[in-house]
C-alpha atoms as a PDB file:
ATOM      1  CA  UNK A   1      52.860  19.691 -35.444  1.00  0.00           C
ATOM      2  CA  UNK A   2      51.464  21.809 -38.384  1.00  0.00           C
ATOM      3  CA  UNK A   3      51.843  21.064 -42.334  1.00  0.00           C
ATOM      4  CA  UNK A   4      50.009  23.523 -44.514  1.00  0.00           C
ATOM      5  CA  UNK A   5      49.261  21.803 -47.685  1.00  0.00           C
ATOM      6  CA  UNK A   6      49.406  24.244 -50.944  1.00  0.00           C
ATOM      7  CA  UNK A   7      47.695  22.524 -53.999  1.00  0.00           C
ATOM      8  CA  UNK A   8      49.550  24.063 -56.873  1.00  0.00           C
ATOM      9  CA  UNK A   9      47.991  26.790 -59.360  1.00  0.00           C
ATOM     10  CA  UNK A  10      46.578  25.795 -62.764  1.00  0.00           C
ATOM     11  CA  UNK A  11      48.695  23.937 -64.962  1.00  0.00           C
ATOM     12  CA  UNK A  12      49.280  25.180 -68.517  1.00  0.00           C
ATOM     13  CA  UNK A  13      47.658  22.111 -70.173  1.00  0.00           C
ATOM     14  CA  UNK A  14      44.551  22.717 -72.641  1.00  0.00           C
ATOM     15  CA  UNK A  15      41.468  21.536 -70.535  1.00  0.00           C
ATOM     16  CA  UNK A  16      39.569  18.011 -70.757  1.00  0.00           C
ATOM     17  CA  UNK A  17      42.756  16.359 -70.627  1.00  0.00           C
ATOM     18  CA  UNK A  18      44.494  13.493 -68.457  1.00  0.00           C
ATOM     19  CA  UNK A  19      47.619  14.648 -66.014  1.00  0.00           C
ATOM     20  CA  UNK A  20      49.715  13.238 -63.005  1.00  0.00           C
ATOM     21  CA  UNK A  21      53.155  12.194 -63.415  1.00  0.00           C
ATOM     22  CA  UNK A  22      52.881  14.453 -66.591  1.00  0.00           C
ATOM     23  CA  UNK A  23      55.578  17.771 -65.820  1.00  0.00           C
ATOM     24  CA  UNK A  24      53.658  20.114 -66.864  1.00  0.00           C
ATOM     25  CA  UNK A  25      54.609  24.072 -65.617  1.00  0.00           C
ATOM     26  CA  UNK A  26      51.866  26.537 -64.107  1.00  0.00           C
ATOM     27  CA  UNK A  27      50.098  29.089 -66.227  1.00  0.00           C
ATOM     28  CA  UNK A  28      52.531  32.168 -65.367  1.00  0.00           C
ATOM     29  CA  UNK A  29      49.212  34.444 -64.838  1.00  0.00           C
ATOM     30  CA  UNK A  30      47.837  32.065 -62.426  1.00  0.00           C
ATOM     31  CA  UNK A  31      50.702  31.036 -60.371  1.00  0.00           C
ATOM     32  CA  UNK A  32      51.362  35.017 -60.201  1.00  0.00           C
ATOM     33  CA  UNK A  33      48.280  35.768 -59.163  1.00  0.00           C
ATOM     34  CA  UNK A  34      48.703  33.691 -56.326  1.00  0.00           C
ATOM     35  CA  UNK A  35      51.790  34.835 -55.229  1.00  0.00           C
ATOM     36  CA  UNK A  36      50.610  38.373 -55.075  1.00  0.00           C
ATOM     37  CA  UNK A  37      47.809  37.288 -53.354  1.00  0.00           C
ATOM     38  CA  UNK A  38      50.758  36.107 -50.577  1.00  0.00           C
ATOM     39  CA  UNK A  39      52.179  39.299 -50.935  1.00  0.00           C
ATOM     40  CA  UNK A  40      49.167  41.458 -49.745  1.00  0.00           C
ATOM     41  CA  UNK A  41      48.123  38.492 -47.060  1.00  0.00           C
ATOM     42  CA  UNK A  42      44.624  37.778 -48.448  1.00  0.00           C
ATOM     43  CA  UNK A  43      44.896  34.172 -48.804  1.00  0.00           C
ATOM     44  CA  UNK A  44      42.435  32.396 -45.518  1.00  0.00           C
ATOM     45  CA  UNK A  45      44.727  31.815 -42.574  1.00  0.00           C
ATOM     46  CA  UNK A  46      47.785  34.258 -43.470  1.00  0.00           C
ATOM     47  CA  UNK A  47      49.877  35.042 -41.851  1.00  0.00           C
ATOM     48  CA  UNK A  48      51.855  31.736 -42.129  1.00  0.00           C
ATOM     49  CA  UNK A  49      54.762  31.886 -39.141  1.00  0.00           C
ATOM     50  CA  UNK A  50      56.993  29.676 -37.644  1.00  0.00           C
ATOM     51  CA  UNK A  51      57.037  27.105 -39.942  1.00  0.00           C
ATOM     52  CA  UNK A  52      61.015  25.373 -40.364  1.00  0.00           C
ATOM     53  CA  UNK A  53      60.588  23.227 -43.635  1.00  0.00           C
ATOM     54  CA  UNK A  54      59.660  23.937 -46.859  1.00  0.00           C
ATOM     55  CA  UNK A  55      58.249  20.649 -48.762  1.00  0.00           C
ATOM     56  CA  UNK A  56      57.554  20.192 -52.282  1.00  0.00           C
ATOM     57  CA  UNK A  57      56.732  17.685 -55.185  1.00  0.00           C
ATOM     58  CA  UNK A  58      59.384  17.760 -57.519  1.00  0.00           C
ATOM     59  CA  UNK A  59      56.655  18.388 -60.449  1.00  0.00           C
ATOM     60  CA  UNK A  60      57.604  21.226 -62.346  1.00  0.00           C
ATOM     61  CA  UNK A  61      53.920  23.147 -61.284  1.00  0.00           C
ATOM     62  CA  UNK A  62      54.942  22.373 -57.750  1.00  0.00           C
ATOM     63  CA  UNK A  63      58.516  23.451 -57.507  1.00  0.00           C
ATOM     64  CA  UNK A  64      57.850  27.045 -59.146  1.00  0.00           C
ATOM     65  CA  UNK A  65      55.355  28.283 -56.578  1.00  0.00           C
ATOM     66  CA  UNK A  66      58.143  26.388 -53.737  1.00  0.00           C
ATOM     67  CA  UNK A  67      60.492  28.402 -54.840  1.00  0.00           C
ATOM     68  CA  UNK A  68      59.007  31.504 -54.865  1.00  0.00           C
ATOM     69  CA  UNK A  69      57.830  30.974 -51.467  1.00  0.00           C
ATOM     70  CA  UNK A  70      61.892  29.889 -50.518  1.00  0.00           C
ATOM     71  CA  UNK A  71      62.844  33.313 -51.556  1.00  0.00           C
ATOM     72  CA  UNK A  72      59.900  34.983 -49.422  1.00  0.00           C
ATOM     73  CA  UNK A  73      60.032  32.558 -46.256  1.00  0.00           C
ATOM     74  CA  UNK A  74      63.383  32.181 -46.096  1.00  0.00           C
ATOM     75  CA  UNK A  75      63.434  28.779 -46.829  1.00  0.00           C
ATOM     76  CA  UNK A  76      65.243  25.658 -48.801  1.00  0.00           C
ATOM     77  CA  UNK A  77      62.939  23.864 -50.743  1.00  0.00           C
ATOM     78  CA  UNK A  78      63.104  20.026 -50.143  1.00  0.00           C
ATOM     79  CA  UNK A  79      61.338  17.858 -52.891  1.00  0.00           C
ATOM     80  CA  UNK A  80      60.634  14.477 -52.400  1.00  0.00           C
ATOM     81  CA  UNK A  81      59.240  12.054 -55.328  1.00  0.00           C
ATOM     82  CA  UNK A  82      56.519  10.472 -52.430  1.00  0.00           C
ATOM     83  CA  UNK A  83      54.621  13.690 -52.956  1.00  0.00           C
ATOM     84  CA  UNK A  84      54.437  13.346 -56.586  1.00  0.00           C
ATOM     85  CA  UNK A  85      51.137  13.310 -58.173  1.00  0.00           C
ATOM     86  CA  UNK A  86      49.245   9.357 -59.595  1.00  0.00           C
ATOM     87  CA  UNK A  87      51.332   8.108 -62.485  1.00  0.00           C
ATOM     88  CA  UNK A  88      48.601   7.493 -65.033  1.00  0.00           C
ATOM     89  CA  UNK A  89      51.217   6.269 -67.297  1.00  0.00           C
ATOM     90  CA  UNK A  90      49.663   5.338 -71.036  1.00  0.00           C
ATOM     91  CA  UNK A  91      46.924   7.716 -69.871  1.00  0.00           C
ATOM     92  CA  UNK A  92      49.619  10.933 -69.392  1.00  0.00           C
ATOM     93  CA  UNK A  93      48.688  14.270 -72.060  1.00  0.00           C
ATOM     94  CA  UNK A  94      45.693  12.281 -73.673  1.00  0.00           C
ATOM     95  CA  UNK A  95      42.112  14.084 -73.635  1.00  0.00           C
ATOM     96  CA  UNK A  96      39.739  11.631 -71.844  1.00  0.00           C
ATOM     97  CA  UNK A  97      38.051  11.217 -75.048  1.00  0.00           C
ATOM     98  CA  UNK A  98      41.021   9.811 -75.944  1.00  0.00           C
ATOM     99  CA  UNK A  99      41.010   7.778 -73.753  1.00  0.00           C
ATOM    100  CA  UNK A 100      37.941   6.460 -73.647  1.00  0.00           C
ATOM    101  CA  UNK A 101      34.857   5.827 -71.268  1.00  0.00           C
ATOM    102  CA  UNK A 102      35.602   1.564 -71.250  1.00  0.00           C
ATOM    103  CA  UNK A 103      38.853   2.524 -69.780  1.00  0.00           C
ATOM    104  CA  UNK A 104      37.824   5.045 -67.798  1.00  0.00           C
ATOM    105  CA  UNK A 105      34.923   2.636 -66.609  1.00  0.00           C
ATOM    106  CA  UNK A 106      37.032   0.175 -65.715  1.00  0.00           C
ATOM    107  CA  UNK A 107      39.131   2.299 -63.185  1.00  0.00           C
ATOM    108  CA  UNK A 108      36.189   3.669 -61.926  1.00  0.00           C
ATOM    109  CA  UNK A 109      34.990  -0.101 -61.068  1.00  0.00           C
ATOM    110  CA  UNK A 110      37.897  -0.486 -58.830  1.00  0.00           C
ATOM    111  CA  UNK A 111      40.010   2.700 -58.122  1.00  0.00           C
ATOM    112  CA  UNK A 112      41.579   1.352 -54.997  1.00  0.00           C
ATOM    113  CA  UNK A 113      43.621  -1.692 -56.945  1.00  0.00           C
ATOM    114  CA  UNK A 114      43.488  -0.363 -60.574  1.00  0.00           C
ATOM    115  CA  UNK A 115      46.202   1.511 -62.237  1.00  0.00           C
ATOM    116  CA  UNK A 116      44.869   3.349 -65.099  1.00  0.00           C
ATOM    117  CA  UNK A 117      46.864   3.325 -68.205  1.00  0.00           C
ATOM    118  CA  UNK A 118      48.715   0.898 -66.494  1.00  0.00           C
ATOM    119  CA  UNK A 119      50.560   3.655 -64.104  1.00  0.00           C
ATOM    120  CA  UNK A 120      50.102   3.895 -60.900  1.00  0.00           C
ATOM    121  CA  UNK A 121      46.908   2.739 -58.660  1.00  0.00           C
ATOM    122  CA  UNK A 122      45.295   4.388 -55.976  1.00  0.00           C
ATOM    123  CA  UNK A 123      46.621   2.241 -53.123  1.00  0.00           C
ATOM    124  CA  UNK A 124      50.221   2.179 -54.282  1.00  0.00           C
ATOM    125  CA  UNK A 125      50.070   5.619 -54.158  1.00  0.00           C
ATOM    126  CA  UNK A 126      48.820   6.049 -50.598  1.00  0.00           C
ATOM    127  CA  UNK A 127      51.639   3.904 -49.561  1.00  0.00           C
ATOM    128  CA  UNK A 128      53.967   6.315 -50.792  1.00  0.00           C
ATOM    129  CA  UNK A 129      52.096   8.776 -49.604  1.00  0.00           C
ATOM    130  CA  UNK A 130      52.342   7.865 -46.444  1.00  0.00           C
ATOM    131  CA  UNK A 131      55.702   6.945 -46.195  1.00  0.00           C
ATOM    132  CA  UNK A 132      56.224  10.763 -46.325  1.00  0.00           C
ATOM    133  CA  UNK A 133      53.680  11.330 -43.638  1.00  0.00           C
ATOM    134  CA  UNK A 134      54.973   9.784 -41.362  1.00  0.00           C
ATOM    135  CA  UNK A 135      58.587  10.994 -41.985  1.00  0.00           C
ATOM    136  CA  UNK A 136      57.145  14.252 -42.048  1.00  0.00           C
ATOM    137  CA  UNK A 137      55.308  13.496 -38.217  1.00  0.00           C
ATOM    138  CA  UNK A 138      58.999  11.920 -36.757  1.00  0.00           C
ATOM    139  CA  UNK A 139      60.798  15.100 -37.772  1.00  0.00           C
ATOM    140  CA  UNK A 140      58.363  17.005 -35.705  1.00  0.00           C
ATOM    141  CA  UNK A 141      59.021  20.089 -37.010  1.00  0.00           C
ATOM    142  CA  UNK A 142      56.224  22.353 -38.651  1.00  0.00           C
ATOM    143  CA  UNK A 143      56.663  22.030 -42.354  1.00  0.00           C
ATOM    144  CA  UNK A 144      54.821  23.621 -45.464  1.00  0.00           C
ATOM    145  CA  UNK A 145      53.789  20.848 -48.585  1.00  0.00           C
ATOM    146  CA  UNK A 146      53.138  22.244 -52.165  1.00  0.00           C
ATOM    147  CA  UNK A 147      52.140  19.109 -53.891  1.00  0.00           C
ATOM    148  CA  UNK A 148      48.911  18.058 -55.634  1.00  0.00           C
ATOM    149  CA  UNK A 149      45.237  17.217 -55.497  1.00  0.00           C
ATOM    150  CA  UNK A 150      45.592  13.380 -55.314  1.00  0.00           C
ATOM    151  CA  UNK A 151      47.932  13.645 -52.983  1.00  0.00           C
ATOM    152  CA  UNK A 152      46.371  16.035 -50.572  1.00  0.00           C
ATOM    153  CA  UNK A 153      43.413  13.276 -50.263  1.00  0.00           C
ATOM    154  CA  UNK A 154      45.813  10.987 -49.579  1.00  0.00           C
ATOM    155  CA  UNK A 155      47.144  13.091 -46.570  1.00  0.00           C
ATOM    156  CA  UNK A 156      43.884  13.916 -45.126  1.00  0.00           C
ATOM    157  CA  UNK A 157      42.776   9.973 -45.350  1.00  0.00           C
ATOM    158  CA  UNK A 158      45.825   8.885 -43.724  1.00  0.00           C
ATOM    159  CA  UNK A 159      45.744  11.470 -40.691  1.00  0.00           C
ATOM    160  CA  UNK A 160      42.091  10.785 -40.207  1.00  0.00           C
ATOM    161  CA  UNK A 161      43.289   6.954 -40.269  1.00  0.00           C
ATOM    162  CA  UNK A 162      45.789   7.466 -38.417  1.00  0.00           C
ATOM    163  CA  UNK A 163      43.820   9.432 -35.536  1.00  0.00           C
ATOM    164  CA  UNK A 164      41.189   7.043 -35.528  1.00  0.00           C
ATOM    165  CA  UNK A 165      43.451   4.108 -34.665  1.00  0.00           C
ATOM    166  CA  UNK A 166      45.628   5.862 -31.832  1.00  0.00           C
ATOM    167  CA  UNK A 167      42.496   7.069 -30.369  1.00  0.00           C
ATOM    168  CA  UNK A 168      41.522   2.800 -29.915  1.00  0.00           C
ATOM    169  CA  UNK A 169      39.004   2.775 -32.686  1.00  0.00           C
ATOM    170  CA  UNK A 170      40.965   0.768 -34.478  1.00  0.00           C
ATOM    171  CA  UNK A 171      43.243  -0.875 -32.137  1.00  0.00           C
ATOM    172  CA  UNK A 172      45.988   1.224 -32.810  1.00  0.00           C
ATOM    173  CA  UNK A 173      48.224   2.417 -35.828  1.00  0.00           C
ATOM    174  CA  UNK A 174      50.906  -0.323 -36.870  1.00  0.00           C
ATOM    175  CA  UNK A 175      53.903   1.746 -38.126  1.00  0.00           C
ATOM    176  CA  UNK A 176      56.249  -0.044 -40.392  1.00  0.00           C
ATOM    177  CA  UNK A 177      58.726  -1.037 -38.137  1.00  0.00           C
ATOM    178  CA  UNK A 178      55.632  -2.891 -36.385  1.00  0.00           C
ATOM    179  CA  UNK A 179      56.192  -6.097 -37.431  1.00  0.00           C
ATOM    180  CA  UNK A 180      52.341  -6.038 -38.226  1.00  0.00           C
ATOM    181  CA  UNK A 181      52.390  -5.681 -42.016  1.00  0.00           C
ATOM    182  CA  UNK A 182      49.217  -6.877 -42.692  1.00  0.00           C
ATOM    183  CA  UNK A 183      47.844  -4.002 -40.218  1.00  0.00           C
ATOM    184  CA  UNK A 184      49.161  -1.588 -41.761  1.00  0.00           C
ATOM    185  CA  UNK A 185      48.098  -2.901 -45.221  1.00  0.00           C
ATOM    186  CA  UNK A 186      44.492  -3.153 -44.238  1.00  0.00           C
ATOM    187  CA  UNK A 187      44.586   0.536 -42.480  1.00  0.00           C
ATOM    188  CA  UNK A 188      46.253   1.861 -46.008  1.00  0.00           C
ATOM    189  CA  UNK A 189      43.578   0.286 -47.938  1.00  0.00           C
ATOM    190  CA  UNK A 190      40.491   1.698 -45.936  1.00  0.00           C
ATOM    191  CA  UNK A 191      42.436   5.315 -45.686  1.00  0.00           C
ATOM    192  CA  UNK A 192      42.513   4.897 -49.492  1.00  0.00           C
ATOM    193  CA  UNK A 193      39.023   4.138 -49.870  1.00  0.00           C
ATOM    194  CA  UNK A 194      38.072   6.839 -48.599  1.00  0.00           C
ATOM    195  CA  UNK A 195      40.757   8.866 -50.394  1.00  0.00           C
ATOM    196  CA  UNK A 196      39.266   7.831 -53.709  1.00  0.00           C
ATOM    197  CA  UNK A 197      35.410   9.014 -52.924  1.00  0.00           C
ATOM    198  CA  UNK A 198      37.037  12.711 -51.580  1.00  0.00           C
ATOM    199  CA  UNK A 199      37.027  15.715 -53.969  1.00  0.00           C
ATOM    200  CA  UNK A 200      40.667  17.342 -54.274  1.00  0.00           C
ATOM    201  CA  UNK A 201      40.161  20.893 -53.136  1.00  0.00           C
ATOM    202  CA  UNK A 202      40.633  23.881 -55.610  1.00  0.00           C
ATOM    203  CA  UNK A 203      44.158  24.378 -57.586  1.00  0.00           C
ATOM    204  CA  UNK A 204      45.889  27.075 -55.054  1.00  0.00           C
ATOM    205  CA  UNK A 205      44.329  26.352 -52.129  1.00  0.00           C
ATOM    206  CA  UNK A 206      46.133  26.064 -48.779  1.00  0.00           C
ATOM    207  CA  UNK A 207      44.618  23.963 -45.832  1.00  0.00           C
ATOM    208  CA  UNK A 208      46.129  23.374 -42.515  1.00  0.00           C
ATOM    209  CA  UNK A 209      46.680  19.507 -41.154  1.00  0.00           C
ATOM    210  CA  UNK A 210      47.385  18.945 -37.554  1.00  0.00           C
ATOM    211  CA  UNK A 211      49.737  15.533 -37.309  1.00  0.00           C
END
């Protein structure tokens, strides 16, 4: 099955400074640019048919492009908090300078395990992550995602995972019914180390996953 990932468009937050679990809203220009970009079909890989679900984060910068594409696609737009961006919780709306580079050193150290501002860390949120995954795969039906950066990492590191292991290169994928918890721990924790070393791709990109 197919599940075209949309990152949002830019959200209207001053530059230089932290966001994730932060609802912020798209800048109106950008997010309609983009749209009319839909419109005239000159985003890569349009036209976009025969998809039957229309996913989103329930983040504010998420849900506005979602439902503009409901009213084009024909489509009800089903949010989900798994697709949610990382919750850097002290960390949310403060510049980085704010911040400051011991803290941001210390996440850096470890950005599998740590949760910076004492949020969310990386791993918890590939857990989450792919808890929708594979609720997405058992539906079966071709599906479109506007969610965020982090979380589109996630996605691709779990699939590749995921392919990897039912292929016998890792001796198979435990799902969570496996009674192998520990397997799928340790396959979670490599997909997310990879995760973490991937750059998110541009705000308003789309990118096709096969599951």
């Amino acid at each position: 099955m197919r599940l075209l990932l949309i990152r949002h468009t830019v959200p209207d937050i001053p530059p230089g400074h932290c966001y994730g679990r932060l609802d912020v809203p798209a800048r109106t220009h950008g997010l309609a640019a983009w749209l009319a970009d839909w419109d005239a079909g000159r985003h890569p890989g349009q036209p976009w048919r025969g998809f039957g679900r229309l996913l989103s984060s329930p983040a504010l910068r998420c849900v506005e492009l979602a439902r503009a594409l409901s009213d084009r696609m024909d489509l009800a737009v089903e949010t989900d908090p798994c697709w949610r961006e990382m919750d850097f919780g002290a960390w949310e709306g403060l510049s980085w300078d704010a911040i400051g580079r011991a803290a941001v050193d210390a996440w850096a150290a470890d950005p599998v395990h740590h949760a910076p501002g004492g949020g969310e860390s990386a791993l918890a949120m590939m857990r989450r992550v792919a808890r929708g995954g594979e609720s997405v795969r058992a539906a079966g039906r071709d599906a479109i995602l506007v969610c965020h950066g982090g979380t589109i990492r996630m996605l691709r590191a779990w699939r590749a995972a995921r392919i990897a292991a039912m292929a016998g290169e890792a001796g198979g994928w435990p799902g969570s019914d496996s009674g192998d918890p520990a397997g799928l721990a340790a396959r979670l924790s490599a997909a997310c180390a990879a995760a973490v070393r991937e750059a998110p791709p541009p705000q308003g990109e789309a990118l096709m996953l096969e599951l």
